[in-house]
Protein backbone atom coordinates (compact mmCIF):
# COMPACT_ATOMS: atom_id res chain seq x y z
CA UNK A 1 0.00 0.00 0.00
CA UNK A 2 1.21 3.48 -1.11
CA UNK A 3 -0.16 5.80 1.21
CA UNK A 4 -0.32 9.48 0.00
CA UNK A 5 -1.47 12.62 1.89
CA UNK A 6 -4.27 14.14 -0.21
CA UNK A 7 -5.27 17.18 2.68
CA UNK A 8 -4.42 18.32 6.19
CA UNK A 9 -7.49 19.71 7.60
CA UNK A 10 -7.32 21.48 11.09
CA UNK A 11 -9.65 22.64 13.35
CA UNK A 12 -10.76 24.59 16.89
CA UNK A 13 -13.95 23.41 19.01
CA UNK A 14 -15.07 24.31 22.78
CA UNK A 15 -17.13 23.32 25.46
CA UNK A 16 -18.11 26.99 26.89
CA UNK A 17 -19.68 25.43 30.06
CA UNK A 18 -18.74 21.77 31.24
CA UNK A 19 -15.28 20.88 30.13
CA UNK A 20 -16.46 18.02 28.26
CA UNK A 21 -13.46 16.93 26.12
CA UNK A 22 -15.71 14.97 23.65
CA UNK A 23 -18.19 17.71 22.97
CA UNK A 24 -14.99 19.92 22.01
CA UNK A 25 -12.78 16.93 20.13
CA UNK A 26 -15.91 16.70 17.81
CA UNK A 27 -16.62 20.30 17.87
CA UNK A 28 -12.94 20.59 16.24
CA UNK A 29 -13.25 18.20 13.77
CA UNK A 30 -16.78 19.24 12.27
CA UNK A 31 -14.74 22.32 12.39
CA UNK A 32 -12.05 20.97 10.86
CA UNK A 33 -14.01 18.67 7.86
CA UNK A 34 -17.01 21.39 7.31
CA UNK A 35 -15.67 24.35 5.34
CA UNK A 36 -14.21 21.40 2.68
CA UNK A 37 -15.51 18.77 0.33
CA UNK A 38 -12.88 16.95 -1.18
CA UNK A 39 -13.53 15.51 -4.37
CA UNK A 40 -9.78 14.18 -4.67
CA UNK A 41 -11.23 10.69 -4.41
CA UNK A 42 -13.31 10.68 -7.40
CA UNK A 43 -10.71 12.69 -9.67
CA UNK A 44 -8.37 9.70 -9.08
CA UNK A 45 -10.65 6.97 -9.85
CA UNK A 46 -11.48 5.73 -6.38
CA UNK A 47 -14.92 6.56 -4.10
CA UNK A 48 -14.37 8.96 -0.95
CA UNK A 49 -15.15 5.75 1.14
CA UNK A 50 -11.44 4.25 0.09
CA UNK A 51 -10.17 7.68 2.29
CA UNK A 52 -8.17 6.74 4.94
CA UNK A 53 -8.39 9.35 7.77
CA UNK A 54 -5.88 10.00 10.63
CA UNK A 55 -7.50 12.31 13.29
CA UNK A 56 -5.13 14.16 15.84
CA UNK A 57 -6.75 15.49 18.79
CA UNK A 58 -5.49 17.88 21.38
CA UNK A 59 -7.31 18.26 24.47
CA UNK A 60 -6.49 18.84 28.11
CA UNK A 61 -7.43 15.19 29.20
CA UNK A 62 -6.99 13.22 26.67
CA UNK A 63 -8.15 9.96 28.91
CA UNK A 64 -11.72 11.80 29.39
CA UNK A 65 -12.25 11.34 24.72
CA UNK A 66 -15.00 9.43 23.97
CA UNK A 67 -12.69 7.94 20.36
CA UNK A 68 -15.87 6.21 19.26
CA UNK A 69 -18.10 9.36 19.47
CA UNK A 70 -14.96 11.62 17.66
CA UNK A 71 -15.25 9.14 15.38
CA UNK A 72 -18.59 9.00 14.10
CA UNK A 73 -18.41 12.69 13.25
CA UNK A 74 -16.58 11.85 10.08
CA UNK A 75 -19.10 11.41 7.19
CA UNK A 76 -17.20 8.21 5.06
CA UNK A 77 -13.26 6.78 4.97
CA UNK A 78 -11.50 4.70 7.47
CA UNK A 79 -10.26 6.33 10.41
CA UNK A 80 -8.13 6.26 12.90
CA UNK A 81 -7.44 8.81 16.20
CA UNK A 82 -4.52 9.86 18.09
CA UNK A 83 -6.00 11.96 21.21
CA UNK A 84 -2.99 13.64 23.09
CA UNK A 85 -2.42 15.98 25.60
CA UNK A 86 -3.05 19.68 24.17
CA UNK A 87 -5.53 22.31 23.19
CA UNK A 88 -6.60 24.72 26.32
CA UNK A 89 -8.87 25.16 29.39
CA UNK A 90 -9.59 28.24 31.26
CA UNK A 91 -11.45 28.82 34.56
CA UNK A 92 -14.27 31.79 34.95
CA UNK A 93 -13.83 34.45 37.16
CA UNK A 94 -15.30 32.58 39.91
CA UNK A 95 -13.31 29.00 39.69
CA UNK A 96 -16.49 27.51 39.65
CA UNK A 97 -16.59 26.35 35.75
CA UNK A 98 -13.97 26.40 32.78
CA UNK A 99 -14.36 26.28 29.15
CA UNK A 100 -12.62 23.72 27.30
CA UNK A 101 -10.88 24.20 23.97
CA UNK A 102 -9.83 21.34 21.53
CA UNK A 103 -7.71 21.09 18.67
CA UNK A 104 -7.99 18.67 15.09
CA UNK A 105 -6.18 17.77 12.48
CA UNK A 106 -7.23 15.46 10.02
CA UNK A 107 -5.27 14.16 7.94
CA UNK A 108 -6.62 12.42 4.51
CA UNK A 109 -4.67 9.72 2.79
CA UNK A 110 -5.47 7.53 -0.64
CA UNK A 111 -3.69 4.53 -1.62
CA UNK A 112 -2.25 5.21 -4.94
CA UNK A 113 -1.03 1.96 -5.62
């Protein structure tokens, strides 16, 4: 299999009030997938379901990622995610909640073989 990187998609998503780390991860990578439709798949003779997707995720807790839920954000391909420690949180004024930020990447591979 000859892997080749087709697009690196990146993305931000929060939780304003919670911290959840799951409701951010896929908050980052709808951010990160929405703006684009890639039609690389097709030009090259194969269907976007042959994509092979690596997701990167950066969050504060990167135990507290729900992968399966990240997961099912992405519309078609096979993918696989890397959650690591990353992306931001931030108390309010009071210390009594924080808002969570998460980063994506995504990045999009066909086999050109």
């Amino acid at each position: 299999m000859a892997l080749k990187r087709m697009a690196l998609e990146i993305g931000m998503g929060t939780d304003i009030r919670g911290a959840d780390s799951t409701k951010a991860a896929q908050r980052a990578l709808r951010d990160a997938l929405w703006r684009n439709t890639l039609s690389i798949a097709r030009i090259l003779g194969q269907e976007p379901e042959d994509m092979k997707i690596e997701v990167h995720i950066g969050v504060p807790r990167p135990e507290t990622v729900n992968h399966d839920a990240v997961l099912s954000i992405l519309p078609y391909g096979t993918a696989t995610l890397n959650v690591r420690e990353g992306g931001l949180e931030m108390a309010n004024d009071e210390g009594t909640d924080t808002t969570l930020i998460a980063h994506a990447a995504a990045v999009v591979s066909l086999d050109l073989d």
